[in-house]
Protein backbone atom coordinates (compact mmCIF):
# COMPACT_ATOMS: atom_id res chain seq x y z
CA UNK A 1 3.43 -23.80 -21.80
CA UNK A 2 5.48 -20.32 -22.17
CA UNK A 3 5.25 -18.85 -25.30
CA UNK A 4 8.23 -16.29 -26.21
CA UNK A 5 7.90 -12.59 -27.91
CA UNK A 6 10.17 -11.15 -29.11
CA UNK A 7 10.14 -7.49 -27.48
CA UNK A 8 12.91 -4.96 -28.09
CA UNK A 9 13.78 -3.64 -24.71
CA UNK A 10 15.15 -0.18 -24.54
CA UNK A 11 18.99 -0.07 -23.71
CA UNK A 12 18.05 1.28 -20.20
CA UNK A 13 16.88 -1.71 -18.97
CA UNK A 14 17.48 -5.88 -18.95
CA UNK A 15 15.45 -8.72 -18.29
CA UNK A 16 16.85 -11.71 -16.22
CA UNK A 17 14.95 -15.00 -16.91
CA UNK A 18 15.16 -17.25 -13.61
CA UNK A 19 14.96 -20.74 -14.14
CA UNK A 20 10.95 -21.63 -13.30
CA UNK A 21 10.30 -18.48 -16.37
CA UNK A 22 10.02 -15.76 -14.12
CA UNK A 23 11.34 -12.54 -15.24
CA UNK A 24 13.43 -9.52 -13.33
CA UNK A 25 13.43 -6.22 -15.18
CA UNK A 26 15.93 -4.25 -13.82
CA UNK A 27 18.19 -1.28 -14.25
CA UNK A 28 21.41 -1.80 -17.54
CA UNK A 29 23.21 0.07 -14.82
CA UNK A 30 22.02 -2.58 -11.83
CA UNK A 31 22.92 -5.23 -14.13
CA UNK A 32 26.48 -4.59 -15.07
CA UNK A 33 27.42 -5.11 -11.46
CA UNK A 34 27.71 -8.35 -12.84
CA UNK A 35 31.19 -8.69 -14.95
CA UNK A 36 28.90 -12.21 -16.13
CA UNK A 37 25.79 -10.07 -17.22
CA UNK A 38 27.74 -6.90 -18.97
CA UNK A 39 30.19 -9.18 -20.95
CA UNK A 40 26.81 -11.09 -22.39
CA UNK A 41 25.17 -7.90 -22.95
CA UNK A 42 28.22 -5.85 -24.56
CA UNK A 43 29.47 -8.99 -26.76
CA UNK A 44 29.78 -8.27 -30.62
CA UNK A 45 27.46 -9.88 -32.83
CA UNK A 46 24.11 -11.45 -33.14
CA UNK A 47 23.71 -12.86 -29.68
CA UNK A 48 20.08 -12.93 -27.99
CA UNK A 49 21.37 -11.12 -24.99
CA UNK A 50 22.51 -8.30 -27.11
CA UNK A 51 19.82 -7.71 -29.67
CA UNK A 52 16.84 -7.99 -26.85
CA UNK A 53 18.45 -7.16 -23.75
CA UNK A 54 17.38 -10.28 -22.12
CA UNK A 55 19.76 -12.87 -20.25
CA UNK A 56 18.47 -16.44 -19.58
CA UNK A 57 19.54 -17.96 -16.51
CA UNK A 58 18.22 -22.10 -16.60
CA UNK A 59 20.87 -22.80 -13.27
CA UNK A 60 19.31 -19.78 -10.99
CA UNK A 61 16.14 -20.49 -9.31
CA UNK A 62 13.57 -17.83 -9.31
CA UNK A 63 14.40 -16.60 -5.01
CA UNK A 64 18.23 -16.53 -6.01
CA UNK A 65 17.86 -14.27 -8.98
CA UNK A 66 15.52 -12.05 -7.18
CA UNK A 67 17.84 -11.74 -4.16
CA UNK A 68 20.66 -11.35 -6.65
CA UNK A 69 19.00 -8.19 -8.20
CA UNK A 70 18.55 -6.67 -4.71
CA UNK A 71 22.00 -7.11 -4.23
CA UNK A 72 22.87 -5.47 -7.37
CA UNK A 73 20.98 -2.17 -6.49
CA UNK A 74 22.11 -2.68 -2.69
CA UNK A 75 25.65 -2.44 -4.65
CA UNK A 76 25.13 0.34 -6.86
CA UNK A 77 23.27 2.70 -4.14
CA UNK A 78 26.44 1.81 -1.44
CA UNK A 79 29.40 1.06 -3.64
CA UNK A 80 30.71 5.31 -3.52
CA UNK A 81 29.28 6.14 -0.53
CA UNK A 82 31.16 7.62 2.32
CA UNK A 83 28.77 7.66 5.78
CA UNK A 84 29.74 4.96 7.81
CA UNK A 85 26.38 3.46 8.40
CA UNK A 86 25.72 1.16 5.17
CA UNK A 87 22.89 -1.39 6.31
CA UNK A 88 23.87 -4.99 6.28
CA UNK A 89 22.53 -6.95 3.25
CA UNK A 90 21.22 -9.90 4.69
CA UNK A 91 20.99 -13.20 3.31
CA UNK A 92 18.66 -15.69 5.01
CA UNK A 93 21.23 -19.07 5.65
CA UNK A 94 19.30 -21.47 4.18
CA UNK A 95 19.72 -19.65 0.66
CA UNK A 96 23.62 -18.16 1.46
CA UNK A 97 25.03 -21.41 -0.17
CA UNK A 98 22.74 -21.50 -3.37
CA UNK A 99 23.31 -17.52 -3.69
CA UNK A 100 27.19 -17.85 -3.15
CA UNK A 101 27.39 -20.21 -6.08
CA UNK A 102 24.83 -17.90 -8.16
CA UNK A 103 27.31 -14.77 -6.71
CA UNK A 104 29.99 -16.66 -8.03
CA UNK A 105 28.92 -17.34 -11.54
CA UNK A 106 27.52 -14.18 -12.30
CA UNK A 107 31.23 -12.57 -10.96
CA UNK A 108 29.39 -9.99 -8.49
């Protein structure tokens, strides 16, 4: 059984709950890549996402929202640059389907 604290996260960082409990802490910055994830976290008023910096995800399995997070510094270190030679991000295709759909929701 999980039991839940309640832990004030500093505004630097954000904690992504996967479905199966597991939890991400990442980068704010990493997780505004996500139009999804920033509107939660920026919303006026008493929301959980807002007051603990946390964002509950019960749809994205555990893999997903870990590959999603790589993707979102992937995005952030790449998004500006100017060499030519940005690696590939590769996505293994048993999970591209599952990830396209979790791509999708999260508007990344």
């Amino acid at each position: 059984q999980l039991h839940h604290e309640i832990v004030t996260m500093s505004k630097s960082t954000v904690k992504l709950v996967s479905a199966e409990g597991y939890e991400f802490v990442i980068d704010y910055k990493a997780a505004c890549v996500s139009n999804t994830i920033r509107n939660m976290l920026s919303s006026q008023g008493s929301f959980t996402e807002t007051q603990l910096g946390e964002v509950k995800f019960p749809e994205i399995s555990t893999p997903i929202l870990e590959k999603v997070c790589q993707y979102f510094y992937y995005k952030l270190r790449y998004q500006n640059s100017t060499t030519k030679n940005i690696p590939e991000f590769k996505v293994a295709p048993e999970i591209a389907l599952e990830l396209l759909m979790a791509a999708n929701f999260l508007d990344t």
